[in-house]
Protein backbone atom coordinates (compact mmCIF):
# COMPACT_ATOMS: atom_id res chain seq x y z
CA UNK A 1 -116.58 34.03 -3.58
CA UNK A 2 -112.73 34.19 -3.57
CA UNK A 3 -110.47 35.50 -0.99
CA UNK A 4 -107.67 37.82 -1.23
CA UNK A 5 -104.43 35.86 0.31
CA UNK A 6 -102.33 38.51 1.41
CA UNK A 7 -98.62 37.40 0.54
CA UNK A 8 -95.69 38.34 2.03
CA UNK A 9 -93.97 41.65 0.65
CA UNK A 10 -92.68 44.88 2.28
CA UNK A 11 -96.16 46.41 2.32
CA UNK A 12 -97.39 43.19 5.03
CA UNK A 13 -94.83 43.98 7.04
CA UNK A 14 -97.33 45.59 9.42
CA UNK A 15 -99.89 43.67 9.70
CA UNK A 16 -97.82 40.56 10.79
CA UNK A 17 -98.15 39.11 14.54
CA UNK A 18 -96.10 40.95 17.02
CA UNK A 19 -94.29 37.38 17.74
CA UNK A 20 -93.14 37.84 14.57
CA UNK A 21 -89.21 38.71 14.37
CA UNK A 22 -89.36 41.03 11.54
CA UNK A 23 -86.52 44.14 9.91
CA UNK A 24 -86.08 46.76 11.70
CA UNK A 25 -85.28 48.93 8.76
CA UNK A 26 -87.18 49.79 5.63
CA UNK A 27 -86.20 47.07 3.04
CA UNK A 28 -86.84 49.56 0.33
CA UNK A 29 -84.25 52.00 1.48
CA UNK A 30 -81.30 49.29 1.14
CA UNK A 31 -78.48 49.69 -1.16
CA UNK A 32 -76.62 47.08 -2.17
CA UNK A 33 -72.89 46.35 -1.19
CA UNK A 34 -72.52 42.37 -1.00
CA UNK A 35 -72.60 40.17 -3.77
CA UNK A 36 -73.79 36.72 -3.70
CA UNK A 37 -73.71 33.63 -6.03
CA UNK A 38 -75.80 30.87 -5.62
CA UNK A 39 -78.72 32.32 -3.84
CA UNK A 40 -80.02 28.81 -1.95
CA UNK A 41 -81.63 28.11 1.25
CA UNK A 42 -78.16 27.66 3.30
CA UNK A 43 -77.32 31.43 1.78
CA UNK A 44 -81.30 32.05 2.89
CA UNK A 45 -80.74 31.19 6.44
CA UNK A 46 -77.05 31.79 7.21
CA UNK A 47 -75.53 34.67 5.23
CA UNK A 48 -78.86 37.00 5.40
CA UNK A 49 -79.64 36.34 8.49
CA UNK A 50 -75.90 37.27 9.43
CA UNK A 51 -76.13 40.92 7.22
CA UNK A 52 -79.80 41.65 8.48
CA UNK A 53 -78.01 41.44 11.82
CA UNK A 54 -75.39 43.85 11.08
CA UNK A 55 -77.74 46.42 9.16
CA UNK A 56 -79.48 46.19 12.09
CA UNK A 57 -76.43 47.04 14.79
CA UNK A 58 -75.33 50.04 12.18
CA UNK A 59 -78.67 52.16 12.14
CA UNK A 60 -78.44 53.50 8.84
CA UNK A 61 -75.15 53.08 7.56
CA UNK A 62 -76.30 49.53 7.44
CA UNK A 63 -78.44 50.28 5.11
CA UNK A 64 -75.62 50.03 2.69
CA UNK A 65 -75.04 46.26 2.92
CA UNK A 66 -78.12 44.84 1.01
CA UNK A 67 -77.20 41.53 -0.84
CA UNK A 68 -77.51 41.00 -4.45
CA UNK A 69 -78.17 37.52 -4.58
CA UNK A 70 -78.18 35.39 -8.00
CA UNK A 71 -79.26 32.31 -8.30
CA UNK A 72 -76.93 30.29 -10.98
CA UNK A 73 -79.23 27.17 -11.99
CA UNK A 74 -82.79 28.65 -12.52
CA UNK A 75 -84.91 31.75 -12.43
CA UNK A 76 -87.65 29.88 -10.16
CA UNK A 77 -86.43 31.42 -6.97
CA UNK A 78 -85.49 34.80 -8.25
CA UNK A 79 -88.88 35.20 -9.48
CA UNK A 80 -90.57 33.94 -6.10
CA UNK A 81 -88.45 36.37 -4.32
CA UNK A 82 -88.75 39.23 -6.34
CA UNK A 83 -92.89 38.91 -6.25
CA UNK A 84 -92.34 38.85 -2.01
CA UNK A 85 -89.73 42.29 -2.81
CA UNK A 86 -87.29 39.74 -1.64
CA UNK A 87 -88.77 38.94 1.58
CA UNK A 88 -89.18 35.37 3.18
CA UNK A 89 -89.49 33.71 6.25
CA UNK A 90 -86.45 31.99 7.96
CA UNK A 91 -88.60 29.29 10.75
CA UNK A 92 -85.97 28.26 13.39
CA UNK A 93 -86.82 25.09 14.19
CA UNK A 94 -86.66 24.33 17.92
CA UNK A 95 -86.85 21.54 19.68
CA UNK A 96 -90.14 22.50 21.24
CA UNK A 97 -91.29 25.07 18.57
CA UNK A 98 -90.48 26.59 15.33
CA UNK A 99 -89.76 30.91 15.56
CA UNK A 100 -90.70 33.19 12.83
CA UNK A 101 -88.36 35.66 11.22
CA UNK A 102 -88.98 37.82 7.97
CA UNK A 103 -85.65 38.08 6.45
CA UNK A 104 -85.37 41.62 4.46
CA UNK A 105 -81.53 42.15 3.67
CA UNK A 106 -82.00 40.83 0.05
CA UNK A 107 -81.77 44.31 -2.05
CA UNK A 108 -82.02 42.54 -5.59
CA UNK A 109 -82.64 39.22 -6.82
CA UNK A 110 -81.05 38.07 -10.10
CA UNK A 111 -80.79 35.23 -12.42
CA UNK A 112 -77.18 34.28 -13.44
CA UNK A 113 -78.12 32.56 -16.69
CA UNK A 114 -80.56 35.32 -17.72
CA UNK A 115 -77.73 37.83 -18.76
CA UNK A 116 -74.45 36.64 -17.26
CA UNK A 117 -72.94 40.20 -18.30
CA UNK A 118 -74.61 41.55 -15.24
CA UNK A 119 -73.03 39.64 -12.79
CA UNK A 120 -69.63 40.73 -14.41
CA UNK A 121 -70.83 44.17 -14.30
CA UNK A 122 -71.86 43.97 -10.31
CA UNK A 123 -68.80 42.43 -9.08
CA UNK A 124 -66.67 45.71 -10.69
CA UNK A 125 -69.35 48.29 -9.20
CA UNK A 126 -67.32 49.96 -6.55
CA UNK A 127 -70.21 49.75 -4.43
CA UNK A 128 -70.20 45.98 -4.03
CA UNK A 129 -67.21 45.84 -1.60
CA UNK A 130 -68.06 41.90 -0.97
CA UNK A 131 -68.58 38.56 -3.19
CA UNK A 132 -69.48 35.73 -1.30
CA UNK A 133 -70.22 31.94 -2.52
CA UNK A 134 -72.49 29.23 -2.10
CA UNK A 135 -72.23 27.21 -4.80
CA UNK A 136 -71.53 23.62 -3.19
CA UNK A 137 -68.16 21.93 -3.66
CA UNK A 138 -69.58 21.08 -7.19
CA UNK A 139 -69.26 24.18 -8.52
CA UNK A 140 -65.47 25.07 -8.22
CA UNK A 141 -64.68 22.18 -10.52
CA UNK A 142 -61.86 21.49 -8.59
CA UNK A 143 -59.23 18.14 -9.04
CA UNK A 144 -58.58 16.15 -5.65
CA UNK A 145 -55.55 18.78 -5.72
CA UNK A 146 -57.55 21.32 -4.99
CA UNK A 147 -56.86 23.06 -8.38
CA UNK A 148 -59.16 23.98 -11.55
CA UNK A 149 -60.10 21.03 -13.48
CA UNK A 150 -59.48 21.78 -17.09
CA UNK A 151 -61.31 18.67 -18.62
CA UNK A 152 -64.74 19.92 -16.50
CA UNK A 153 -67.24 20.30 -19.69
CA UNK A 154 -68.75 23.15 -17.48
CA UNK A 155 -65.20 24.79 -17.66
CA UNK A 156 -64.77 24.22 -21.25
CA UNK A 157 -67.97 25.58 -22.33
CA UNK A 158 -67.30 28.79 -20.17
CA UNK A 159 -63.91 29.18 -21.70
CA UNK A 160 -65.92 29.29 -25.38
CA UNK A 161 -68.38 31.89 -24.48
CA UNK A 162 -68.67 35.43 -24.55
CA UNK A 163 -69.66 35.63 -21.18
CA UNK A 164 -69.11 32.43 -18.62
CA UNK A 165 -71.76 30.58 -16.57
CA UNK A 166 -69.73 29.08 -13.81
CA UNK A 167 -68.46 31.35 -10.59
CA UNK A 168 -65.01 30.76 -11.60
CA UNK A 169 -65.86 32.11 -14.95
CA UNK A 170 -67.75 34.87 -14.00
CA UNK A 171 -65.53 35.94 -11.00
CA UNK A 172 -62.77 36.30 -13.05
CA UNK A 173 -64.22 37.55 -16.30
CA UNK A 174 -65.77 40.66 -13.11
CA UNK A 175 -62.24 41.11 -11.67
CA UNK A 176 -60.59 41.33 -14.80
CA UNK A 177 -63.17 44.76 -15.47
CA UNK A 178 -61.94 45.69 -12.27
CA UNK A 179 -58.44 45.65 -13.06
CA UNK A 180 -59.01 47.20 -16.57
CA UNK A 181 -60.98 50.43 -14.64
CA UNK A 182 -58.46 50.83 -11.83
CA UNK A 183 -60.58 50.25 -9.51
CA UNK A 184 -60.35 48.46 -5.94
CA UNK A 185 -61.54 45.01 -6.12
CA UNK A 186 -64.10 43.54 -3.65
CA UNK A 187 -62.84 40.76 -1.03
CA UNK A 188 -63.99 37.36 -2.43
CA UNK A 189 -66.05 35.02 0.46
CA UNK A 190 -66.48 31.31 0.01
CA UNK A 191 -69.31 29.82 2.04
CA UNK A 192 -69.04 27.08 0.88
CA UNK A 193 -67.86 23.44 3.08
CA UNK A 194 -64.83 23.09 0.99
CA UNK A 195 -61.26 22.27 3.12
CA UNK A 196 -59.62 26.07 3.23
CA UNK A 197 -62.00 27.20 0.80
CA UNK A 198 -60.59 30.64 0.46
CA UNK A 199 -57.62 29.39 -0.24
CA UNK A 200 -58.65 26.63 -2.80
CA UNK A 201 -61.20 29.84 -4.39
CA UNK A 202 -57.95 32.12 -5.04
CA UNK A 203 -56.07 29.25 -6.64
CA UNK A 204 -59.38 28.23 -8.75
CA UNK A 205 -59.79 31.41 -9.89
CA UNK A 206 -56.21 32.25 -10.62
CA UNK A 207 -56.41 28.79 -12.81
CA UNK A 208 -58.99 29.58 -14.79
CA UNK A 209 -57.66 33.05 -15.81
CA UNK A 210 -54.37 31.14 -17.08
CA UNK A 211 -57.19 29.21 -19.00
CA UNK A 212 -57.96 32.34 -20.74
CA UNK A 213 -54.24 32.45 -21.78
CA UNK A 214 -53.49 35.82 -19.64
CA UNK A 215 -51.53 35.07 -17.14
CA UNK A 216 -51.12 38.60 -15.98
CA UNK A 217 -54.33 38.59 -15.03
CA UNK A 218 -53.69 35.63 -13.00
CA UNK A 219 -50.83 37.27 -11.02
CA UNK A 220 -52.71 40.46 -10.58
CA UNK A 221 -55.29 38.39 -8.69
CA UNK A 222 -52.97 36.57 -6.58
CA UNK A 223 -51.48 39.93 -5.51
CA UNK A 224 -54.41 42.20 -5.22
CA UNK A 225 -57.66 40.24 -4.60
CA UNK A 226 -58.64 38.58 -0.91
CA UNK A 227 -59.77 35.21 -0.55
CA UNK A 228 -60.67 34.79 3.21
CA UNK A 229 -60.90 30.99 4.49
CA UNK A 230 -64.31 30.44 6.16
CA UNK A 231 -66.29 28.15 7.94
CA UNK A 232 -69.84 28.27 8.04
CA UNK A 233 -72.42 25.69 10.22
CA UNK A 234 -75.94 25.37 10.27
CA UNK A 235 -78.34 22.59 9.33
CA UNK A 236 -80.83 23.68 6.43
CA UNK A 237 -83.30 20.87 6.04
CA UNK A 238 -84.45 21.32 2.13
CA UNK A 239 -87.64 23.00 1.78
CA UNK A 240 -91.21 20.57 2.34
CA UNK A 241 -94.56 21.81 1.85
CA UNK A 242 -95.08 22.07 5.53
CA UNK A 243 -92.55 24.75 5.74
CA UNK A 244 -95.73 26.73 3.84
CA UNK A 245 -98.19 25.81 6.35
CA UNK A 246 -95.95 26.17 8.99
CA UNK A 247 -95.07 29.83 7.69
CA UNK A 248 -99.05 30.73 6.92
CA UNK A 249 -99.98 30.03 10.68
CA UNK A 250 -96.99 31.99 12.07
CA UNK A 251 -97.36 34.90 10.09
CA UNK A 252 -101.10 35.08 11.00
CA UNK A 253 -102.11 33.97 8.00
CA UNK A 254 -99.78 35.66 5.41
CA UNK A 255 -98.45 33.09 2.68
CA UNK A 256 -94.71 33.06 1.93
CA UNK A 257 -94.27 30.39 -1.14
CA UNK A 258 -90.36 30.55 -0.42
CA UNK A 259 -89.93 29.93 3.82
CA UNK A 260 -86.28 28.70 4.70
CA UNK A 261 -85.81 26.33 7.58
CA UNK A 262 -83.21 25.91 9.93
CA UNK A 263 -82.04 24.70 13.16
CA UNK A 264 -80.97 27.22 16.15
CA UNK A 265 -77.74 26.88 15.97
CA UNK A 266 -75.24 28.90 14.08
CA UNK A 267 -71.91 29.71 13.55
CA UNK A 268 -70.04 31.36 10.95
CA UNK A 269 -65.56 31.75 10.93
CA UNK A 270 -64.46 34.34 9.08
CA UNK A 271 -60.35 34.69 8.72
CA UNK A 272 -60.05 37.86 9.39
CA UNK A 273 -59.73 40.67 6.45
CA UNK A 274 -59.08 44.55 6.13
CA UNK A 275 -61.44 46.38 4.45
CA UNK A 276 -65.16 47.25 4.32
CA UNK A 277 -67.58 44.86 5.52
CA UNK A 278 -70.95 44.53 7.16
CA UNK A 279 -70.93 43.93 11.46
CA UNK A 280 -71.38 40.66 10.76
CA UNK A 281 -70.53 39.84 14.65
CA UNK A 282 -73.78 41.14 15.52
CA UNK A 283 -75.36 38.23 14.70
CA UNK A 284 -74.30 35.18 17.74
CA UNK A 285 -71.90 32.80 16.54
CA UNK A 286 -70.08 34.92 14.22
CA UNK A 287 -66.36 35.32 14.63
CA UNK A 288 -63.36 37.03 13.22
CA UNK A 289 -59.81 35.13 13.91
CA UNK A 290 -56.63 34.67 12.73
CA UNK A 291 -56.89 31.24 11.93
CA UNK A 292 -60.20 29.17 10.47
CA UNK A 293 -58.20 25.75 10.40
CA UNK A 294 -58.70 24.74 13.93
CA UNK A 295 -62.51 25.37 13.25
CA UNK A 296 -62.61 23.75 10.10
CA UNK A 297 -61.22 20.59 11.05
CA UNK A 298 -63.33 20.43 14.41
CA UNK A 299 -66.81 21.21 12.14
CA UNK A 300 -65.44 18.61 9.06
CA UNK A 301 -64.39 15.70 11.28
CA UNK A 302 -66.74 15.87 14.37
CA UNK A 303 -69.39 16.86 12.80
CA UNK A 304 -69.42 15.62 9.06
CA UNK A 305 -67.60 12.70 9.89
CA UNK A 306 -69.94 11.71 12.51
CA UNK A 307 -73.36 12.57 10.33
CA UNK A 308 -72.09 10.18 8.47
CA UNK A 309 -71.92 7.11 10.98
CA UNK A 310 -75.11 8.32 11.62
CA UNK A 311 -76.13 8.35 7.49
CA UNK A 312 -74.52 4.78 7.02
CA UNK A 313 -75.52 2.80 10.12
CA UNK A 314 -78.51 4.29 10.55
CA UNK A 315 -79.78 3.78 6.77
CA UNK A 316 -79.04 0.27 7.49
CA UNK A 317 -81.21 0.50 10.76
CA UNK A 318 -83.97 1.32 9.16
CA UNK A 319 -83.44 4.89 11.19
CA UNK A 320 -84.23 7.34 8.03
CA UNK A 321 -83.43 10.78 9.73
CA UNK A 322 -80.56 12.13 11.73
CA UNK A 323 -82.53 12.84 14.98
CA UNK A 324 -83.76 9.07 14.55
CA UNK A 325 -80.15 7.58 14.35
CA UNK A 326 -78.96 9.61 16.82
CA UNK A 327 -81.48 9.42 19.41
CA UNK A 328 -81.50 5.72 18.98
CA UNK A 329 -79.79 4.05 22.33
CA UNK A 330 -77.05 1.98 20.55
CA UNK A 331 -76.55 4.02 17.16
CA UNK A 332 -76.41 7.57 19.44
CA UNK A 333 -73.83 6.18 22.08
CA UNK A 334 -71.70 4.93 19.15
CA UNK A 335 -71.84 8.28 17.70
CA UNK A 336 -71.06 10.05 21.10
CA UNK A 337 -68.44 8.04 21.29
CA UNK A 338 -66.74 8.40 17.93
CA UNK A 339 -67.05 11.93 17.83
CA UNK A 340 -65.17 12.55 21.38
CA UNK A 341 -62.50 9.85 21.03
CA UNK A 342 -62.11 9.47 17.28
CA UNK A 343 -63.05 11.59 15.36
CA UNK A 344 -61.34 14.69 17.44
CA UNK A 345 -57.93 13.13 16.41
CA UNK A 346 -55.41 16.57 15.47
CA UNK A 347 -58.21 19.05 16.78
CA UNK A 348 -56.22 21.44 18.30
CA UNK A 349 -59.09 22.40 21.26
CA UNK A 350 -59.13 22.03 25.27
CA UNK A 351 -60.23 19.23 26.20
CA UNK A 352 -63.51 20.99 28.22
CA UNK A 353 -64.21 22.97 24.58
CA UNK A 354 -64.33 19.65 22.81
CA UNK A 355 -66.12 18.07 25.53
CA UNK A 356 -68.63 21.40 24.98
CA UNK A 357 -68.61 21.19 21.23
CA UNK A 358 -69.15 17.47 21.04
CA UNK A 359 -72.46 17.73 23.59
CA UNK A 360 -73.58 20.71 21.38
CA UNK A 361 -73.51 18.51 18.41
CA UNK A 362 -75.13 15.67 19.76
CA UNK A 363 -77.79 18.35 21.13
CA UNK A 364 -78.03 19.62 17.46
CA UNK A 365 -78.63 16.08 15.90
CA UNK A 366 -81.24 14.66 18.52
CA UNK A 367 -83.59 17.94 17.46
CA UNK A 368 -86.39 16.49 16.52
CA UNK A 369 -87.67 19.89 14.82
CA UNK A 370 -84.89 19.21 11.87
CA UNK A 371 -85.76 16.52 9.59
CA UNK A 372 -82.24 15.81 8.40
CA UNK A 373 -82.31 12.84 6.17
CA UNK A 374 -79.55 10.20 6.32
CA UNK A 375 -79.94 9.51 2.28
CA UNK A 376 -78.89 12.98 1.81
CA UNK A 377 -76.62 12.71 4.03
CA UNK A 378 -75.37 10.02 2.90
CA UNK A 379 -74.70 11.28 -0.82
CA UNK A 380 -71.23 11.33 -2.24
CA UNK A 381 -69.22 9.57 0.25
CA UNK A 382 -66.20 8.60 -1.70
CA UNK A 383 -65.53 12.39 -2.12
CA UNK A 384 -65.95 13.12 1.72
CA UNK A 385 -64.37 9.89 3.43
CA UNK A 386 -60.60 11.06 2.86
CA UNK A 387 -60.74 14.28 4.99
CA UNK A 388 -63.84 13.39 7.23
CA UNK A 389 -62.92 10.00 8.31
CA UNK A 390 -59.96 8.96 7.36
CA UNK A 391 -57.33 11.50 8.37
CA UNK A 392 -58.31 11.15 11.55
CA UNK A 393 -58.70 7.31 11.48
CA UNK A 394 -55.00 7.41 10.18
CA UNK A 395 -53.93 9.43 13.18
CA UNK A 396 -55.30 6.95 15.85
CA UNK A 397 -53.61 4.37 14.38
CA UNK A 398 -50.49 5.94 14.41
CA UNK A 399 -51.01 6.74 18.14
CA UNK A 400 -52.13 3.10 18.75
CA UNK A 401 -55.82 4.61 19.58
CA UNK A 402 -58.75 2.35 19.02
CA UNK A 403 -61.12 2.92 15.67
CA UNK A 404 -64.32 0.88 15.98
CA UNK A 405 -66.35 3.85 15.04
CA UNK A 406 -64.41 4.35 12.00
CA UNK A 407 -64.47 0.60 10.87
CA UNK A 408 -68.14 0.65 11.95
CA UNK A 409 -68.84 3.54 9.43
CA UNK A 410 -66.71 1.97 6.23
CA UNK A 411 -68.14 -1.28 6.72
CA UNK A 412 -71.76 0.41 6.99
CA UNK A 413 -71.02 2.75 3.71
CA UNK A 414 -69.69 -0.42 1.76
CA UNK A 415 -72.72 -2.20 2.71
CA UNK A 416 -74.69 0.42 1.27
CA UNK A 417 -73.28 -0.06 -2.53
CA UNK A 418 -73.48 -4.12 -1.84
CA UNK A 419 -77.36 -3.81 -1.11
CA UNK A 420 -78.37 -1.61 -3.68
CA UNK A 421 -75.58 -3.82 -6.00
CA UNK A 422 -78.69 -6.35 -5.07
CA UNK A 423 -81.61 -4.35 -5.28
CA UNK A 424 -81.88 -4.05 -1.40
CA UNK A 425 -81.52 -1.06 -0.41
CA UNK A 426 -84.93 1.39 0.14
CA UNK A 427 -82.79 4.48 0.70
CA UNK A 428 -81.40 6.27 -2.36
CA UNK A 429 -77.96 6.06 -3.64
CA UNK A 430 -75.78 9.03 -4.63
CA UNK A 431 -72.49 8.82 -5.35
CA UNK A 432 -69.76 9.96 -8.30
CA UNK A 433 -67.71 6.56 -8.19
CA UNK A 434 -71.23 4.22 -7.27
CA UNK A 435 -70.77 2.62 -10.36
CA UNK A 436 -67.65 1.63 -10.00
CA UNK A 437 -68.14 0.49 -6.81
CA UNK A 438 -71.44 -1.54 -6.99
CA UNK A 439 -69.47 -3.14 -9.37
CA UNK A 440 -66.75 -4.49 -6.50
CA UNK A 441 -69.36 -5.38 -4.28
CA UNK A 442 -71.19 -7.27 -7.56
CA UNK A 443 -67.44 -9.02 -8.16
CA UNK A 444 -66.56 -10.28 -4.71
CA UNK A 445 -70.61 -10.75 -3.75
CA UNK A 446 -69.68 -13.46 -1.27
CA UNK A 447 -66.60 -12.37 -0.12
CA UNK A 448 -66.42 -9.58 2.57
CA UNK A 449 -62.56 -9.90 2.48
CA UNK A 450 -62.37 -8.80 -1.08
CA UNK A 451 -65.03 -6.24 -1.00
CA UNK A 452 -63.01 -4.46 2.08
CA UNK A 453 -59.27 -4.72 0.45
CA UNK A 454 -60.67 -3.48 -3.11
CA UNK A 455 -62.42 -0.48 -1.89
CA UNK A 456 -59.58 0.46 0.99
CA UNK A 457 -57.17 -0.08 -2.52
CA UNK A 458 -59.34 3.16 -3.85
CA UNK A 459 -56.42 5.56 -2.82
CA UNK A 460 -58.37 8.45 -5.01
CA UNK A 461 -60.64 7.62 -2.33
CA UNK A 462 -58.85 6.52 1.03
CA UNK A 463 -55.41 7.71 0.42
CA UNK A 464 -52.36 5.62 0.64
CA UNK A 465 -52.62 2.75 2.60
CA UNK A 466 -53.33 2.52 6.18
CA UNK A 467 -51.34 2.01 9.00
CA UNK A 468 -51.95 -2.05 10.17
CA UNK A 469 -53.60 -1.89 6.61
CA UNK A 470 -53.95 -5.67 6.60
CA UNK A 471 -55.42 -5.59 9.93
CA UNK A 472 -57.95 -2.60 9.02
CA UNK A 473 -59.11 -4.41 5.95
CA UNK A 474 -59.63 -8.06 8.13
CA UNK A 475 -61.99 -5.52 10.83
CA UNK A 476 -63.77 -4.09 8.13
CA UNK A 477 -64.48 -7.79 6.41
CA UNK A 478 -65.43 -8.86 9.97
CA UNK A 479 -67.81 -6.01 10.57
CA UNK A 480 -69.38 -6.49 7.08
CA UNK A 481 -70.05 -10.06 7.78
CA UNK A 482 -71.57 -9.26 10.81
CA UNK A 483 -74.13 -6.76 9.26
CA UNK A 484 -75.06 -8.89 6.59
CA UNK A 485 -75.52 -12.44 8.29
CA UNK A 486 -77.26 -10.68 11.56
CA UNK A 487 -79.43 -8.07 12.36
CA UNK A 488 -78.10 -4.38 12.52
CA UNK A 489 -79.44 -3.39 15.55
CA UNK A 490 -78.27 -6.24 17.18
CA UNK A 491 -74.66 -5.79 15.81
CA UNK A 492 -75.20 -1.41 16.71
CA UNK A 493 -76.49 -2.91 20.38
CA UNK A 494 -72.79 -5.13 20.20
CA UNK A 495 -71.04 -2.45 19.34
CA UNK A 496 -72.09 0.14 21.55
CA UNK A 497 -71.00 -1.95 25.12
CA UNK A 498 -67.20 -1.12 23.53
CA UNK A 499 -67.91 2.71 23.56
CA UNK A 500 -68.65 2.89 27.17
């Protein structure tokens, strides 16, 4: 005889445990005023949870900030949430337990390639006051300027079509409606961990409606439409089956096929922005200020540019997650160490907040409750190393400042493209230039001199040459020679009695 599962919809609400965080509004009563493209399990567990927040602070004016969220890739998830009446739970994973929360601020659930015309439609609805993005760096098809790349086939394929696919495309093809009907248009939100991403969004934009041949529709963006710089932080493990199981027992028994995991910590900076929005600040570690750089540079070189001396050494380690690495005596007090000393290089902080922020961050990788893996953190580092590791690296050297940690990670990350150049390495490898530079490491096998100068000679990658370049490229060669004629913990274990 079969059982009736009970999934997860508006209607089980009720009958969930009382441990159970759960809205304290009724989801079907939501109208919606936000928005959002790319509708993926960062968006799931930061964004939502910041809006469910603020509907809940407002009573029910709140009620007016319910989140159209489009997924741009496939239906799959639009179709899981809208059989759940786009509910799902977000599991906070602590270090000595995981909390359940239903997450109910969704209002609608679209697909983007089902009828792209919609989307257009939406963003000129003078109800939708707010776009906001998560579409990874990936999909502003963006040059290392930080402008529209014209040659992108996803680009050119938009620019042929009736209606576009890409958010570029379909942002501007909405605010163009907007302009032609007078009306006000909505502030645009990146999410997204792109360097001044509101910024780089507005010029994007304005790009691609050039691309369409009207400029005048380019300038009335630049003057009229708001493009916010942001900075958003939280860890969003992908999803695993467990997160099921895990969701099934905390809910009493009531299956959710789309849970959304996450670690406790969050933090969202918002530039701030006239206008109607949602009381975002309701939700803890949301802030409005004049000025996201600081932020932005302290998240993208502390913490990105430390996950990956974590990603790099510890792959080599045989350490395969980020609470691994960083737990690990040697690898974790290297990583303490370059993220204080090194990698705060230009943050412009107090010394006790980047003492505080660096022993929160350290806190958030040791959580053993986030199963952060270092091969996808590892993934595209030739696009990341320039602003994560290298502007700072530059600036110690100009101050005279020591930079084991960063020669530590380069020599780590090259090793990476000469093992799998070999067959070697277990781990995947993801990378935009890998072929290129397996290839280098295949060329100068044998020579750990070579390897370092040709990839440090990458300046699409590393920028113009270094300060003591010579010397940087001879500590890199020594440090690969180390790793591959000894063993890597031993070398980590070396390493470390400098960072005391």
């Amino acid at each position: 005889m079969e059982v009736d599962v009970l999934r997860l919809s508006r209607s089980a609400l009720s009958s969930l445990p009382a441990a159970v965080y759960r809205p304290r509004f009724d989801p079907a009563l939501l109208k919606s005023g936000i928005l959002h493209l790319g509708c993926g399990s960062f968006h799931r567990a930061h964004q939502v949870a910041a809006t469910q927040a603020a509907i809940h602070h407002a009573g029910d004016d709140g009620l007016r900030w319910g989140i159209v969220s489009a997924t741009m890739r496939r239906p799959t998830l639009t179709d899981q949430l809208r059989q759940q009446d786009n509910c799902y739970t977000l599991l906070t994973r602590e270090p000595d337990g995981t909390v359940a929360s239903v997450m109910a601020a969704i209002s609608e659930a679209v697909f983007a390639g089902a009828d792209p015309g919609v989307l257009i439609g939406r963003i000129a609805d003078p109800l939708i006051r707010i776009v906001t993005l998560t579409v990874t760096a990936s999909g502003y098809h963006i040059t290392a300027e930080g402008r529209l790349d014209p040659e992108s086939d996803a680009i050119r394929e938009d620019l042929s079509r009736p209606f576009p696919h890409t958010a570029p495309g379909i942002l501007v093809a909405g605010l163009d409606l907007v302009r032609q009907r007078g009306g006000v248009p909505p502030v645009v939100l990146s999410c997204d961990n792109v360097a001044e991403n509101g910024d780089t969004l507005r010029q994007v934009v304005m790009d691609y409606a050039a691309l369409r041949g009207d400029d005048a529709l380019s300038a009335w963006i630049g003057a009229h439409v708001v493009f916010p710089n942001t900075m958003v932080d939280r860890i969003t493990p992908p999803f695993q089956e467990a997160d099921v199981e895990d969701a099934r027992r905390l809910l009493g028994g009531v299956d959710d096929a789309i849970p959304v995991s996450a670690e406790p910590w969050f933090q969202w900076i918002i530039q701030a922005f006239d206008g109607e929005r949602p009381f975002w600040e309701a939700h803890p570690g949301t802030r409005f200020v004049r000025d996201v750089g600081v932020f932005e540079r302290a998240k993208l070189q502390m913490l990105n540019g430390t996950h990956m001396i974590l990603a790099y050494a510890g792959g080599l380690a045989d350490l395969p997650t980020v609470a691994e690495a960083a737990t690990d005596p040697a690898l974790g007090a290297i990583a303490t160490h370059f993220m204080r000393h090194e990698q705060s290089a230009g943050v412009a902080l107090s010394d006790e907040d980047l003492d505080s922020y660096a022993a929160g961050l350290m806190t958030r990788f040791c959580n053993p409750g986030i199963a952060h893996d270092v091969e996808r953190i590892g993934r595209n580092g030739s696009a990341k190393m320039a602003a994560r590791v290298i502007a700072p690296m530059r600036e110690n050297l100009e101050a005279g400042r020591p930079v084991t940690g960063a020669v530590l990670l380069i020599a780590c990350w090259i090793r990476w493209f000469a093992l799998h150049e070999q067959e070697a390495l277990e781990i995947g490898l993801t990378d935009p230039r890998a072929d290129v530079l397996r290839q280098i490491c295949a060329d100068a096998r044998d020579d750990h001199r070579a390897q370092a100068e040709a990839f440090l000679a990458m300046e699409e990658v590393f920028g113009p040459p270094l300060p003591d370049h010579d010397g940087q490229v001879a500590a890199i060669a020594d440090m690969l020679r180390r790793l591959t004629d000894g063993d890597v913990r031993a070398v980590l274990r070396e390493v470390a009695k400098t960072c005391s």
